[in-house]
C-alpha atoms as a PDB file:
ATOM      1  CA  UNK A   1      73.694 162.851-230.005  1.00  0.00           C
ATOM      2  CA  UNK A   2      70.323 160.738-229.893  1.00  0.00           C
ATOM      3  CA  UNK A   3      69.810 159.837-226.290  1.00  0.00           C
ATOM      4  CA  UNK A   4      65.790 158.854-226.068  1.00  0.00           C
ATOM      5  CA  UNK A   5      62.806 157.916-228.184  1.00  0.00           C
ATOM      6  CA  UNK A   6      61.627 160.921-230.019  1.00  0.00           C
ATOM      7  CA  UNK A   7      58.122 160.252-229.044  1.00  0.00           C
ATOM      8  CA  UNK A   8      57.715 162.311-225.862  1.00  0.00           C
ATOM      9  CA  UNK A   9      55.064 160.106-224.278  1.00  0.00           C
ATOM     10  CA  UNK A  10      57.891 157.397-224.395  1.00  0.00           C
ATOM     11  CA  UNK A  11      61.166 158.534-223.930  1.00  0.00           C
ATOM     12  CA  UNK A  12      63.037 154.989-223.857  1.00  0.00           C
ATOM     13  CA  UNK A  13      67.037 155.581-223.680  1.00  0.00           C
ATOM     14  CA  UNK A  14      68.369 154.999-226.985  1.00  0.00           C
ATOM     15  CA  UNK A  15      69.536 151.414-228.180  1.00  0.00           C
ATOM     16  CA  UNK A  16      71.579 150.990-231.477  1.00  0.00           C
ATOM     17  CA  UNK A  17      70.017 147.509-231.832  1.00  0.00           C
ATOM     18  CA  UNK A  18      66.273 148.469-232.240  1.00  0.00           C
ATOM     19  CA  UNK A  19      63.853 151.058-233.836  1.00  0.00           C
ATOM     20  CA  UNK A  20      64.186 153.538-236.865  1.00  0.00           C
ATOM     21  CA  UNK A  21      66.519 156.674-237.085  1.00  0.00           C
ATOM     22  CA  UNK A  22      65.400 159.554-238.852  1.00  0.00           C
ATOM     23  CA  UNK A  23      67.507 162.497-241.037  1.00  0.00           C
ATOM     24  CA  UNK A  24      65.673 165.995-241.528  1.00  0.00           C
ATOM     25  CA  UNK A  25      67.338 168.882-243.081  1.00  0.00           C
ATOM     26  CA  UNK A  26      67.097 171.937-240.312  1.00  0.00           C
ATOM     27  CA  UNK A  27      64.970 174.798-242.169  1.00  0.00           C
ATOM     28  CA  UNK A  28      65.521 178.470-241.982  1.00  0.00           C
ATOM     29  CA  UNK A  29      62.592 180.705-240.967  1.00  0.00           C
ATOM     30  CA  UNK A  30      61.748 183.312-243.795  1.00  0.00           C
ATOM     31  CA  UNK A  31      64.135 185.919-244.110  1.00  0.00           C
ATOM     32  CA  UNK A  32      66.820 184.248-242.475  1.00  0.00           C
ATOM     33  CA  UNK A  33      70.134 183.284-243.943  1.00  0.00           C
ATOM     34  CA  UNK A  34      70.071 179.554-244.678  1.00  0.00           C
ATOM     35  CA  UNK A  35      71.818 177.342-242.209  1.00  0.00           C
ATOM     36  CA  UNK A  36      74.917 175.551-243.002  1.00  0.00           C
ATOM     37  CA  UNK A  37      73.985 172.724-246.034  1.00  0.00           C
ATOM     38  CA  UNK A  38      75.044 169.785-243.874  1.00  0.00           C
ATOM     39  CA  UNK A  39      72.922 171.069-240.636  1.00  0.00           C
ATOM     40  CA  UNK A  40      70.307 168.258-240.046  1.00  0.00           C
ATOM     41  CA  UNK A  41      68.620 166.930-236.705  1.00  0.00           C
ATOM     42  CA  UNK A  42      68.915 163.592-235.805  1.00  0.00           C
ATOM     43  CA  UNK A  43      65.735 161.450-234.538  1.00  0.00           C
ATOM     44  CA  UNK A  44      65.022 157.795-233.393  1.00  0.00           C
ATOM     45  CA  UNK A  45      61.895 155.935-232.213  1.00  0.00           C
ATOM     46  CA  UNK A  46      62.850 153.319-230.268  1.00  0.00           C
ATOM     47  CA  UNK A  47      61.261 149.375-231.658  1.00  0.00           C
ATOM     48  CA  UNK A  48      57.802 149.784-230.127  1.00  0.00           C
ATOM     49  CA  UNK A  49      57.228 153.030-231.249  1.00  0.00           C
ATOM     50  CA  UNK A  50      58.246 152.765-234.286  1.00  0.00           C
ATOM     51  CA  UNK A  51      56.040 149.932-234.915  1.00  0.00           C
ATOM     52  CA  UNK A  52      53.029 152.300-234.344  1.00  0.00           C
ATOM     53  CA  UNK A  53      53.980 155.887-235.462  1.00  0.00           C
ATOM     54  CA  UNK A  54      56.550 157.418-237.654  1.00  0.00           C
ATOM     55  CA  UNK A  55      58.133 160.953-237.931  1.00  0.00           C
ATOM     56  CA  UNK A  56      57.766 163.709-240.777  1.00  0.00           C
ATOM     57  CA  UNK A  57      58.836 167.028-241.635  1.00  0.00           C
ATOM     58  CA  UNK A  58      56.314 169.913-241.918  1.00  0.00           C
ATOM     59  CA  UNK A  59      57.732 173.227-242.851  1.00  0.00           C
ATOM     60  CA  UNK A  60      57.087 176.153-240.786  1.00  0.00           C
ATOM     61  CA  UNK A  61      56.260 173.428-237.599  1.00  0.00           C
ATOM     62  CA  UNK A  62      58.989 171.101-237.885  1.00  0.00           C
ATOM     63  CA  UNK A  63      59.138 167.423-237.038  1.00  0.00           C
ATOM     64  CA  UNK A  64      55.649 165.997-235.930  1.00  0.00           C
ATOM     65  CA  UNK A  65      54.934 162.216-234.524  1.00  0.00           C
ATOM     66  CA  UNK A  66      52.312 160.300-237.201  1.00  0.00           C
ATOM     67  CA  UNK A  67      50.124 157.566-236.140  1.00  0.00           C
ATOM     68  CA  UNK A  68      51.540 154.859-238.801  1.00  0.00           C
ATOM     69  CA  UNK A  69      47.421 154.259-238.916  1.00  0.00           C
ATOM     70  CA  UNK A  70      46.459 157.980-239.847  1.00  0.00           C
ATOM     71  CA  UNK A  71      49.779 157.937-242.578  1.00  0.00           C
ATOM     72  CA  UNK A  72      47.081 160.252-244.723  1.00  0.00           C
ATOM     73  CA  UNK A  73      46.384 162.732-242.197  1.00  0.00           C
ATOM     74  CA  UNK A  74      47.147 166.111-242.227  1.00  0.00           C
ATOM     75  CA  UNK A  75      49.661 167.464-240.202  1.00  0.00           C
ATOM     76  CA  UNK A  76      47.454 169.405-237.975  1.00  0.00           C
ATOM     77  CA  UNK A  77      47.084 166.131-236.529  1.00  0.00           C
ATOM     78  CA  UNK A  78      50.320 164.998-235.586  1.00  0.00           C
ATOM     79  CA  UNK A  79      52.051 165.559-231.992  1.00  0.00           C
ATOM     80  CA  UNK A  80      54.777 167.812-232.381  1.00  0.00           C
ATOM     81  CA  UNK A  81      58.256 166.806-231.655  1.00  0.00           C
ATOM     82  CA  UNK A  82      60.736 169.256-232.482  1.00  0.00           C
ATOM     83  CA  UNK A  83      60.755 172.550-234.411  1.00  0.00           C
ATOM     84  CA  UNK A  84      62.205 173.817-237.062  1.00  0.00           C
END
């Protein structure tokens, strides 16, 4: 269950009414068996975050915090969030 912002410099207790939820599929490290097909990981960034960063999936790191600004950034230049 999502219980705070997903942006760890935040970490605002989660509110229905406000922000953006995000759906990533949960990845399997090489050589591992793939996990079950409906295993995904829940995220949400509450209103003000949201406003200024967004969330993506980068394989073999997992989900990373975007500046909404940088949007054409690589990855190595994203805050890590969770991984995969």
């Amino acid at each position: 269950m999502i219980s705070l912002c997903a942006n760890p410099a935040c970490r605002i207790v989660f509110d229905y009414r406000q922000g953006q939820f995000f759906r990533f599929h949960k990845a399997h490290r090489s050589g591992e068996k793939p996990p079950n097909t409906h295993s995904v990981q829940h995220f949400w960034l509450c209103g003000k975050c949201a406003g200024k960063y967004t969330l993506l999936y980068a394989e073999e790191r997992g989900v990373l915090l975007q500046d909404r600004s940088a949007i054409a950034a690589p990855a190595e230049k994203c805050r890590f969030v969770a991984s995969a």
